[in-house]
PDB file of N, CA and C in Angstrom:
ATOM      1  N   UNK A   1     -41.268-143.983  71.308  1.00  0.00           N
ATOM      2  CA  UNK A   1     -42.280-143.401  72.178  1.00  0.00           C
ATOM      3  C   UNK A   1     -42.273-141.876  72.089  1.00  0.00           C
ATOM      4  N   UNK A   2     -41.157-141.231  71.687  1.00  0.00           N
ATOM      5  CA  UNK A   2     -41.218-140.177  71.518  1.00  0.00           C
ATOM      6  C   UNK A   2     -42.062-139.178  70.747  1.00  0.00           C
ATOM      7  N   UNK A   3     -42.114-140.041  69.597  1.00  0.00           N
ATOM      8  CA  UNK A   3     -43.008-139.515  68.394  1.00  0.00           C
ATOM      9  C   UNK A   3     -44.587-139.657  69.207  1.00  0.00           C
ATOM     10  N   UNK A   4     -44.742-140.638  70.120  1.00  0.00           N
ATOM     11  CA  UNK A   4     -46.237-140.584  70.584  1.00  0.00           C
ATOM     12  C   UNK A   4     -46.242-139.809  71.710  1.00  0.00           C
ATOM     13  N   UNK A   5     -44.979-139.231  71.833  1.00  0.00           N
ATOM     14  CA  UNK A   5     -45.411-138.054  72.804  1.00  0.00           C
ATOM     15  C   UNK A   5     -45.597-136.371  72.227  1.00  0.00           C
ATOM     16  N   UNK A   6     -44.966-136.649  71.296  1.00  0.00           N
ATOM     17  CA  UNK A   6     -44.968-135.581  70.410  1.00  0.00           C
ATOM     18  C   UNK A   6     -46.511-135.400  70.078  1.00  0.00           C
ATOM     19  N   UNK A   7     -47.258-136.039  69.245  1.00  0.00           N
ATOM     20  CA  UNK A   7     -48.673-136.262  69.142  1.00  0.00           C
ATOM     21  C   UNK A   7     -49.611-136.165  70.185  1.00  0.00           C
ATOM     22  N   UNK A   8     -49.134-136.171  71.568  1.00  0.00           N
ATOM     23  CA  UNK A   8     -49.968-136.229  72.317  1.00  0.00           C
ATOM     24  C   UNK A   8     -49.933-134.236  72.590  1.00  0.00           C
ATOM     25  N   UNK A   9     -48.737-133.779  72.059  1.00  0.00           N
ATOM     26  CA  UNK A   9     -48.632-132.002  71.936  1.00  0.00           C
ATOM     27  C   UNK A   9     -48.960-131.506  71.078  1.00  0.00           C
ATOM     28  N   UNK A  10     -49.189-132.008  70.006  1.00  0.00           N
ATOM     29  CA  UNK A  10     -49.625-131.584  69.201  1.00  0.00           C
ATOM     30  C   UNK A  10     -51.374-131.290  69.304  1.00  0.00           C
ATOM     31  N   UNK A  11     -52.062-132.675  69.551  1.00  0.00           N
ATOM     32  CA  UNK A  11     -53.605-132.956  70.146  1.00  0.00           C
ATOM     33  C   UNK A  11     -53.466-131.853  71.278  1.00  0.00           C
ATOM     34  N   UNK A  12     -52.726-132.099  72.366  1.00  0.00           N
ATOM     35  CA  UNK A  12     -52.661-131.429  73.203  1.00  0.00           C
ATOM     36  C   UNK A  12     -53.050-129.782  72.672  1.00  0.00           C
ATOM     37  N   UNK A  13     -52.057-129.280  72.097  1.00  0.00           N
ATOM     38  CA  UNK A  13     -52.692-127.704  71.491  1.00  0.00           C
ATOM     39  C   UNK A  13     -54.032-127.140  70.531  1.00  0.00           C
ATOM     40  N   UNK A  14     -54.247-128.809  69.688  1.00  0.00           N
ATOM     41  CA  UNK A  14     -55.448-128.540  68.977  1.00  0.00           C
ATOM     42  C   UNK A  14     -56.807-128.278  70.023  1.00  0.00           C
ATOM     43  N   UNK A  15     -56.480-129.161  70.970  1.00  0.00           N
ATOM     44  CA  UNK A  15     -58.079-129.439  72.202  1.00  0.00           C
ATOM     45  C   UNK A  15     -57.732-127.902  72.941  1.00  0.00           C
ATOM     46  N   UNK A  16     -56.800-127.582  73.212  1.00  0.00           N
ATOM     47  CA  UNK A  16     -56.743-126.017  73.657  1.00  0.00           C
ATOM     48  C   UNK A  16     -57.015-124.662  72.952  1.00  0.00           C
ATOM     49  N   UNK A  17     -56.753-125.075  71.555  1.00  0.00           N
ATOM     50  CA  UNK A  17     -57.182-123.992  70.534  1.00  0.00           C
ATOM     51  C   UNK A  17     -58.434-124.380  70.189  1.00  0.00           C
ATOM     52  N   UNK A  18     -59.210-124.992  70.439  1.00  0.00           N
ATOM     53  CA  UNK A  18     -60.951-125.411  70.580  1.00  0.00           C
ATOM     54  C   UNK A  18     -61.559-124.886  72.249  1.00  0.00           C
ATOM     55  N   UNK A  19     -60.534-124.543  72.738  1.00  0.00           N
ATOM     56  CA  UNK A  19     -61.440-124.017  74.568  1.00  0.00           C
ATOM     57  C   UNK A  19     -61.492-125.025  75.494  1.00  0.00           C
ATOM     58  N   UNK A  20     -60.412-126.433  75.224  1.00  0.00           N
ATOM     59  CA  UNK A  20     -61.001-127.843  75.866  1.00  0.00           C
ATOM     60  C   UNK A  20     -60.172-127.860  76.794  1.00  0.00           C
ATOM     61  N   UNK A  21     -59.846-128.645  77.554  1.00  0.00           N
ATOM     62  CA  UNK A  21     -58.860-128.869  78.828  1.00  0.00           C
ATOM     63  C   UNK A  21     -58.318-130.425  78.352  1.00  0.00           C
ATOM     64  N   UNK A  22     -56.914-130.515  78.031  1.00  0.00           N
ATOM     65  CA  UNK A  22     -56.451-131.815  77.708  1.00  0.00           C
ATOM     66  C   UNK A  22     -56.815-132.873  78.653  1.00  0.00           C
ATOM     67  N   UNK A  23     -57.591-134.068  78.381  1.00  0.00           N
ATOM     68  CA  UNK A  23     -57.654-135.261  78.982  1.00  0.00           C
ATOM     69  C   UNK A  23     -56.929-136.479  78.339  1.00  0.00           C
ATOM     70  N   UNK A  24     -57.197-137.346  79.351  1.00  0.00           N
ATOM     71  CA  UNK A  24     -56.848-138.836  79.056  1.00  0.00           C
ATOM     72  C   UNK A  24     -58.237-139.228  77.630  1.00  0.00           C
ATOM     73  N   UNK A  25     -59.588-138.687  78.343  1.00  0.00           N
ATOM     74  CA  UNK A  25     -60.958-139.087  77.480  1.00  0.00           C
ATOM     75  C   UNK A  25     -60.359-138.467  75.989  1.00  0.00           C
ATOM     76  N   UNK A  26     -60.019-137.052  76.322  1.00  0.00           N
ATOM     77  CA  UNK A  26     -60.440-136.278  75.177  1.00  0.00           C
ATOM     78  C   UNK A  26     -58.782-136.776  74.097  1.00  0.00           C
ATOM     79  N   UNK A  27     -58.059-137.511  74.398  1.00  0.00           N
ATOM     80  CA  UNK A  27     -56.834-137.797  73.611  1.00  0.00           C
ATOM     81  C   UNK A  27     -57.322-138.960  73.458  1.00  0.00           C
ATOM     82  N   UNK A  28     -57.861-140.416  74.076  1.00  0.00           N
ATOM     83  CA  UNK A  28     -58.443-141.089  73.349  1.00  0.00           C
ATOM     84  C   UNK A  28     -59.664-141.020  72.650  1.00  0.00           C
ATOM     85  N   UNK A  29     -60.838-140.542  72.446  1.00  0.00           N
ATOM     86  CA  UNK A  29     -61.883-140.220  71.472  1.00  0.00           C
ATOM     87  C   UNK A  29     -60.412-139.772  69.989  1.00  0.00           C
ATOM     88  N   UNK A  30     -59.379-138.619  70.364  1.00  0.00           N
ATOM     89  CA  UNK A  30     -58.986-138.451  68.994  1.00  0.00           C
ATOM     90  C   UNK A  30     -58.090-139.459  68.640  1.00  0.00           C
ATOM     91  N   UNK A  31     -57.012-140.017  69.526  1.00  0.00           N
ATOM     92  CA  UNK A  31     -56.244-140.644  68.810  1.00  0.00           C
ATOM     93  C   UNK A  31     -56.409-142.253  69.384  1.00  0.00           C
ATOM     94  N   UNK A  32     -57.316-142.525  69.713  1.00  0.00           N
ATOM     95  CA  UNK A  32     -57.991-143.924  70.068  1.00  0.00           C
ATOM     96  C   UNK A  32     -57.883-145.223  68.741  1.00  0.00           C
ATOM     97  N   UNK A  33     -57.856-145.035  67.569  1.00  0.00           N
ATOM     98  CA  UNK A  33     -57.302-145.488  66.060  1.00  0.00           C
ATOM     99  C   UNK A  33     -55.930-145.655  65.956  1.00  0.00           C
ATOM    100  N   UNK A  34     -55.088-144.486  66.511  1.00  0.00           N
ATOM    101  CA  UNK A  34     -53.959-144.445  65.843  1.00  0.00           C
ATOM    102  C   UNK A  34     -52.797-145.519  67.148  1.00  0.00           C
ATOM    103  N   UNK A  35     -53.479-145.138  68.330  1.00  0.00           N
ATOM    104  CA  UNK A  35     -52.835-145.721  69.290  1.00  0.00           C
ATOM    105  C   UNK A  35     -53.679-146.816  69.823  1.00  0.00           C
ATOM    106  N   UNK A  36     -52.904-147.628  70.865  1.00  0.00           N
ATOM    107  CA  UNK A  36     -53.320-149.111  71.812  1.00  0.00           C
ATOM    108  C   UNK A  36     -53.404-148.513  72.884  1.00  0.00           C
ATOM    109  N   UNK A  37     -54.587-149.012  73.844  1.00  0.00           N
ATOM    110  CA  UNK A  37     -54.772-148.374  75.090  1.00  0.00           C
ATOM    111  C   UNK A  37     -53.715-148.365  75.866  1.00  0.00           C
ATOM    112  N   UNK A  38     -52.707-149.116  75.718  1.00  0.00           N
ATOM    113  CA  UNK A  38     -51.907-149.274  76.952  1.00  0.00           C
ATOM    114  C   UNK A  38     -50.570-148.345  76.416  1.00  0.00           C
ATOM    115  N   UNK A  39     -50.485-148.405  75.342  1.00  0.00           N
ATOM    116  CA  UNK A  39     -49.607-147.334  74.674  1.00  0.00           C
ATOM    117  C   UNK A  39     -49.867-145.482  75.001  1.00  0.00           C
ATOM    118  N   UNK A  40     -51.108-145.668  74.333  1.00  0.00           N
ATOM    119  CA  UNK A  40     -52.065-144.148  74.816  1.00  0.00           C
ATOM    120  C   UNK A  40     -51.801-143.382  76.145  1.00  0.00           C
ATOM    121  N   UNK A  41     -51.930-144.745  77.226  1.00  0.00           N
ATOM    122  CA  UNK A  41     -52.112-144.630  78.983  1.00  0.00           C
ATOM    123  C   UNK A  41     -50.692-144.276  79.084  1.00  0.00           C
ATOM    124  N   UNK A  42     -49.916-144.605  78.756  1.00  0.00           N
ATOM    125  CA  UNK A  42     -48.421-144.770  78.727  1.00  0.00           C
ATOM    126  C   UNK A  42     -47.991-143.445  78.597  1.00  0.00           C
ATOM    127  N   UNK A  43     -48.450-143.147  77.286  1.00  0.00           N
ATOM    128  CA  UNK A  43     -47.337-141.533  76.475  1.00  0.00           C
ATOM    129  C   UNK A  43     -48.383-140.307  77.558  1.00  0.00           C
ATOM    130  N   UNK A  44     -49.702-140.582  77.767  1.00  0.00           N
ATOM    131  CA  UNK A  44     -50.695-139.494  78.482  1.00  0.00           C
ATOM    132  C   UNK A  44     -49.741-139.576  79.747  1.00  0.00           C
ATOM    133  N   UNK A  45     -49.317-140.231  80.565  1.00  0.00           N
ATOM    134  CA  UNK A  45     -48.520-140.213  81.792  1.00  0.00           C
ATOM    135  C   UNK A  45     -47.307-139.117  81.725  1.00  0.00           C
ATOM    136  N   UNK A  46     -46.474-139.699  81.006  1.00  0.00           N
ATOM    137  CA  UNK A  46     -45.237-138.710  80.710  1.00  0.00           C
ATOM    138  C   UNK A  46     -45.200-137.527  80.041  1.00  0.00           C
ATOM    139  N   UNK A  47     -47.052-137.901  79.492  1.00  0.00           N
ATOM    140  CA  UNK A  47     -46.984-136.031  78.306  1.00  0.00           C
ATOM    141  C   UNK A  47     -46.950-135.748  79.636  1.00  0.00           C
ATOM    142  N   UNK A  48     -47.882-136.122  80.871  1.00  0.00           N
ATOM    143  CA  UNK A  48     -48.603-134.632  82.216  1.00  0.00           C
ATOM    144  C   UNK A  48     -47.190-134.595  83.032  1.00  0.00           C
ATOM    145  N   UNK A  49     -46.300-135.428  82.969  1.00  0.00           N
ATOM    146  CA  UNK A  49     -45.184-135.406  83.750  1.00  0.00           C
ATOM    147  C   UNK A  49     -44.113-134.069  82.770  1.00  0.00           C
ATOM    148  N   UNK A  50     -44.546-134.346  81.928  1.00  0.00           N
ATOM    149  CA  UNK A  50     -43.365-133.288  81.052  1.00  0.00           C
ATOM    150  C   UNK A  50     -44.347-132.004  80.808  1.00  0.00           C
ATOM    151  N   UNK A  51     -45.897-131.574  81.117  1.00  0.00           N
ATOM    152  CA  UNK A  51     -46.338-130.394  81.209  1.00  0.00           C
ATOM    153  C   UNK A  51     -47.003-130.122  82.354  1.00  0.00           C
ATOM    154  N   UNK A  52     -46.006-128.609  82.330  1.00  0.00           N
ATOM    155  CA  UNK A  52     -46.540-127.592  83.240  1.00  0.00           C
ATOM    156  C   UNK A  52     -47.857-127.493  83.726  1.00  0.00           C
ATOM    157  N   UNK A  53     -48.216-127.038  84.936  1.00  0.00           N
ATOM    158  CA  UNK A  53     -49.951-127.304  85.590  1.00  0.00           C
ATOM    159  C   UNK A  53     -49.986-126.150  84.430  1.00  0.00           C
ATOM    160  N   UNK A  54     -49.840-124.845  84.594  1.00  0.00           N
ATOM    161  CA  UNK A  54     -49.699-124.276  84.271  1.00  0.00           C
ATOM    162  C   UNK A  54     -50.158-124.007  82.864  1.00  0.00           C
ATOM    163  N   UNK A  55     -49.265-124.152  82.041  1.00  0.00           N
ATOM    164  CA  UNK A  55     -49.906-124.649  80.474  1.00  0.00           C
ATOM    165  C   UNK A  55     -51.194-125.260  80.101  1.00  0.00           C
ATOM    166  N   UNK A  56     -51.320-126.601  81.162  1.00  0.00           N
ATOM    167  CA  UNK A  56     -52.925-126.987  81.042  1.00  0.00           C
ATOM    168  C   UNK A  56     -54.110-126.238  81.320  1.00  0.00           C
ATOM    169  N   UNK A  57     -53.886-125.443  82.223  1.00  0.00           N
ATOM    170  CA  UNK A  57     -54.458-124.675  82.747  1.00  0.00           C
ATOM    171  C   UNK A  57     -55.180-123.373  81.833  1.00  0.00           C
ATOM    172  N   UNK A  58     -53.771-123.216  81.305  1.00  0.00           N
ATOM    173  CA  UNK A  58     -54.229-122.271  80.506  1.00  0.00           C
ATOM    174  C   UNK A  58     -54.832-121.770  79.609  1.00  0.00           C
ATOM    175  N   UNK A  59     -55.976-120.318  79.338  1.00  0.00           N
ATOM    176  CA  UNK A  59     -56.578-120.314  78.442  1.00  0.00           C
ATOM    177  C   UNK A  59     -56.438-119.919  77.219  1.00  0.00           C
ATOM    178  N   UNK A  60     -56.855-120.641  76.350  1.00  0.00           N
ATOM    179  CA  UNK A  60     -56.251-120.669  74.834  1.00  0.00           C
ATOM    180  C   UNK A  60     -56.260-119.699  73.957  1.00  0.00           C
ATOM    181  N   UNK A  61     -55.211-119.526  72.869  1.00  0.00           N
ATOM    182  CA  UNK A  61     -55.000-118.636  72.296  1.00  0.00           C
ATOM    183  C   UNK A  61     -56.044-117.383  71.771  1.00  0.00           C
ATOM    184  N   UNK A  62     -57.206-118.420  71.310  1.00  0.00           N
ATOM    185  CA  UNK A  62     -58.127-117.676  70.512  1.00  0.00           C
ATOM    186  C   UNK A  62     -59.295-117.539  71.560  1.00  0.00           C
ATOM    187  N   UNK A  63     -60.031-116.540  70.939  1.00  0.00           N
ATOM    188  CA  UNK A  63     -60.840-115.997  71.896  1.00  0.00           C
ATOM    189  C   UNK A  63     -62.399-116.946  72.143  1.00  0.00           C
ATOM    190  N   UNK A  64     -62.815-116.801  73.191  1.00  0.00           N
ATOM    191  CA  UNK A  64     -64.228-118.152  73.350  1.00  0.00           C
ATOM    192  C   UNK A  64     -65.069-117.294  73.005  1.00  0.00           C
ATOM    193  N   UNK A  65     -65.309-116.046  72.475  1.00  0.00           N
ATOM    194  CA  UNK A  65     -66.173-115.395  71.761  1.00  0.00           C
ATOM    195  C   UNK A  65     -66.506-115.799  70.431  1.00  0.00           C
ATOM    196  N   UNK A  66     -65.242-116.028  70.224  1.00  0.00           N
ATOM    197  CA  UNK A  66     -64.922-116.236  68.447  1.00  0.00           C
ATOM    198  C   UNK A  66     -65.607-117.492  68.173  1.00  0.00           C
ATOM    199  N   UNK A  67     -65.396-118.826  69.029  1.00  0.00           N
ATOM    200  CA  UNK A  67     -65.682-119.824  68.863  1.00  0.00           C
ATOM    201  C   UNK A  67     -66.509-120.429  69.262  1.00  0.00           C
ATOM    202  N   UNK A  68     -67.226-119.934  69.992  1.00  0.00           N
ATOM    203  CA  UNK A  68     -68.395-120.668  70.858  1.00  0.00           C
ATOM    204  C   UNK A  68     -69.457-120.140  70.153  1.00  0.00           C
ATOM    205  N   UNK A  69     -69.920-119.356  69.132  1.00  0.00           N
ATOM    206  CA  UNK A  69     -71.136-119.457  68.047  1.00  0.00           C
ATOM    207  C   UNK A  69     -70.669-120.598  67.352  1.00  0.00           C
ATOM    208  N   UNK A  70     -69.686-120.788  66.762  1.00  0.00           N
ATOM    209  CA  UNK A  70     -70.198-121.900  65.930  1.00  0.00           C
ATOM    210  C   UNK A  70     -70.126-123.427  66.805  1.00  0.00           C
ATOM    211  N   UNK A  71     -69.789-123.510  68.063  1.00  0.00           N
ATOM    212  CA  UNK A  71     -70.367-124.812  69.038  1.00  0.00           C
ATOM    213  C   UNK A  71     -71.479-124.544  69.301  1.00  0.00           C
ATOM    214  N   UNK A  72     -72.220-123.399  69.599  1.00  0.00           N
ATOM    215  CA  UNK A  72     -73.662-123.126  69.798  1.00  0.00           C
ATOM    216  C   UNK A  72     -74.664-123.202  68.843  1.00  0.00           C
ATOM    217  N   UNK A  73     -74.082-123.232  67.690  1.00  0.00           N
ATOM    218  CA  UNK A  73     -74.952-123.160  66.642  1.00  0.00           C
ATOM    219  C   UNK A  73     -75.103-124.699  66.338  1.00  0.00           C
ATOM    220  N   UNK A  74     -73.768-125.343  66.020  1.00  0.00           N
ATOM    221  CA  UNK A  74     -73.669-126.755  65.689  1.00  0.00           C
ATOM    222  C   UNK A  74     -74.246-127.355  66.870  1.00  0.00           C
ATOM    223  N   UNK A  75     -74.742-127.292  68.200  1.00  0.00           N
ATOM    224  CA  UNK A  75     -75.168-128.042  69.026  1.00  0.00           C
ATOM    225  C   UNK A  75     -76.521-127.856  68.891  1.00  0.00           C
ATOM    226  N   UNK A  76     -77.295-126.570  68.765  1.00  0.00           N
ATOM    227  CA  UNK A  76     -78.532-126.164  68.514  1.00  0.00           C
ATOM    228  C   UNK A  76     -79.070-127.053  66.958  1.00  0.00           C
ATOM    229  N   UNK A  77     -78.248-127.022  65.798  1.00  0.00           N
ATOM    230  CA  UNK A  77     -78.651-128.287  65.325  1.00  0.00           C
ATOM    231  C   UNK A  77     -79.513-129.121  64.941  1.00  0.00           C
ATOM    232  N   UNK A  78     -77.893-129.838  66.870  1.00  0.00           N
ATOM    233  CA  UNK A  78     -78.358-131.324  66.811  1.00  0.00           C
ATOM    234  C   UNK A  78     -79.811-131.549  67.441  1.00  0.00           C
ATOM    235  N   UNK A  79     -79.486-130.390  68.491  1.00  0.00           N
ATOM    236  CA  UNK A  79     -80.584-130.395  69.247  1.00  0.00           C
ATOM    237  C   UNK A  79     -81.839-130.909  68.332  1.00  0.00           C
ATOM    238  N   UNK A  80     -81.942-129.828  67.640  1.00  0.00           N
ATOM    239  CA  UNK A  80     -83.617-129.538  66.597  1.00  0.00           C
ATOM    240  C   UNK A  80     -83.778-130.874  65.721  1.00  0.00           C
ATOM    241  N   UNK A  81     -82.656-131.410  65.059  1.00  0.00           N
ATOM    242  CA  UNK A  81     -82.527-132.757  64.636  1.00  0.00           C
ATOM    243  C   UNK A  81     -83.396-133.766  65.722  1.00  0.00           C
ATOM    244  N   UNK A  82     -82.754-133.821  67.287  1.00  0.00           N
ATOM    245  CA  UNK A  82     -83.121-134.982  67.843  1.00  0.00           C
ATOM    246  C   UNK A  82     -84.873-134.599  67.879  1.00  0.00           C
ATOM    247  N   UNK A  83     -84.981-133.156  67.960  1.00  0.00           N
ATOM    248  CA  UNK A  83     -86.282-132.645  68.448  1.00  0.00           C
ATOM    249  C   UNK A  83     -87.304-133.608  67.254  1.00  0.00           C
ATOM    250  N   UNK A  84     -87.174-133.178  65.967  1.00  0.00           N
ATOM    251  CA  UNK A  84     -87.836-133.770  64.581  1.00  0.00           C
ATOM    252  C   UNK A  84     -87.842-135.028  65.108  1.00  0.00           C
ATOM    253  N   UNK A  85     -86.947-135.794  65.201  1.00  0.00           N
ATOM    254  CA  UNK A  85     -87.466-136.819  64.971  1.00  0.00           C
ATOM    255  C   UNK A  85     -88.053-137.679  66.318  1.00  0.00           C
ATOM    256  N   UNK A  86     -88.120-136.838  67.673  1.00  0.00           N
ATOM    257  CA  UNK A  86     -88.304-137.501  69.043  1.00  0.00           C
ATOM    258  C   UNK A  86     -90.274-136.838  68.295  1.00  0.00           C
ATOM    259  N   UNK A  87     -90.455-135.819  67.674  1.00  0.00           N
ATOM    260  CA  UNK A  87     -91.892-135.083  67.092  1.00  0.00           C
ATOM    261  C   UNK A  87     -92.623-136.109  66.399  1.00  0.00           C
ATOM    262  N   UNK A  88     -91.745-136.729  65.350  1.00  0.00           N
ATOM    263  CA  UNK A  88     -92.300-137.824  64.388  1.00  0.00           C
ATOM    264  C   UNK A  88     -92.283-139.034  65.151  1.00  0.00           C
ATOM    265  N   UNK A  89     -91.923-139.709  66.089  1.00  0.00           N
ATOM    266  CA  UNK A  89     -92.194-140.717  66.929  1.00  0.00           C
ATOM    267  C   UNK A  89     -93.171-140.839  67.295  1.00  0.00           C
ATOM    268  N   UNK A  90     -94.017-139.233  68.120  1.00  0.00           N
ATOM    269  CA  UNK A  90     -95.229-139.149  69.123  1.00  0.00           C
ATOM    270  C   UNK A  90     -96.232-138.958  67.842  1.00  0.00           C
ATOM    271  N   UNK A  91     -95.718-138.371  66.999  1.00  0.00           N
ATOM    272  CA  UNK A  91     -97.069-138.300  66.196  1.00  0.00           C
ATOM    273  C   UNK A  91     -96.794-139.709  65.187  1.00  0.00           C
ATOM    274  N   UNK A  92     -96.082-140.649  64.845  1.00  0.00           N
ATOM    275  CA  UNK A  92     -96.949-142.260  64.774  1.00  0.00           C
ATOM    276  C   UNK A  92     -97.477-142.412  65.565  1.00  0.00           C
ATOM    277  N   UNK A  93     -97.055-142.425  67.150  1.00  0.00           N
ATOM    278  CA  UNK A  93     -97.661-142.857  67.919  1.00  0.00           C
ATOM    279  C   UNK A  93     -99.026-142.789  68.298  1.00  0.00           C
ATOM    280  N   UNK A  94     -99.585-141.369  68.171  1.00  0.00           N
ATOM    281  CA  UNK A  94    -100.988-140.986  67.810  1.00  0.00           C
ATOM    282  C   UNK A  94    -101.781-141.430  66.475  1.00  0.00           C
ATOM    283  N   UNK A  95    -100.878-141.579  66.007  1.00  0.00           N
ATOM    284  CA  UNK A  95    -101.768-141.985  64.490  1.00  0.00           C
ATOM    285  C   UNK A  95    -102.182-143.187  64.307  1.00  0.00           C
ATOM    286  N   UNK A  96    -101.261-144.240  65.344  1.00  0.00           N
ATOM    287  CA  UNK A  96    -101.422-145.868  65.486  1.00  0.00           C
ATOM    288  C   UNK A  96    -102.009-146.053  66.759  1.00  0.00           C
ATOM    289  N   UNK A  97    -102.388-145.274  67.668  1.00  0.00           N
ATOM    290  CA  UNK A  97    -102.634-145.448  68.725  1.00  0.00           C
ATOM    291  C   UNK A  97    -104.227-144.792  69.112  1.00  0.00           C
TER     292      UNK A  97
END
């Protein structure tokens, strides 16, 4: 179990060096494959028992200047993606309608 607590610090620092706040959600979306829910539920208990409020809390190394253009950009996107094709829906819809 150790080694899956280890992993859960490791995730743990990657979701903080991205600007995220460690969850139960955000450790299963990543390691939801590698682990069993009840395993997952298990090591997430004793990671928050073995870290500091403190540490969670805290804001991450790199700066949210640095990183939040390229989440803004990659979300803007998706956005324009869903936009195209929610555009090409209404206009079949006019064209069959």
């Amino acid at each position: 179990m150790s080694s899956t607590i280890e992993l859960l610090h490791q995730t743990a620092a990657r979701l903080r060096q991205e600007g995220k706040t460690p969850s139960l959600a955000l450790f299963k979306a990543r390691l939801g494959g590698q682990l069993t829910a009840p395993a997952l539920f298990s090591a997430y208990q004793q990671w928050r028992q073995q870290t500091p409020a403190d540490v969670e809390l805290q804001a991450p190394d790199i700066a949210p200047d640095i990183t939040r253009p390229v989440d803004v950009a990659s979300q803007l996107q998706r956005i324009e993606t869903k936009l195209d094709k929610i555009l090409a829906l209404l206009e079949q819809q006019n064209v069959s309608g």
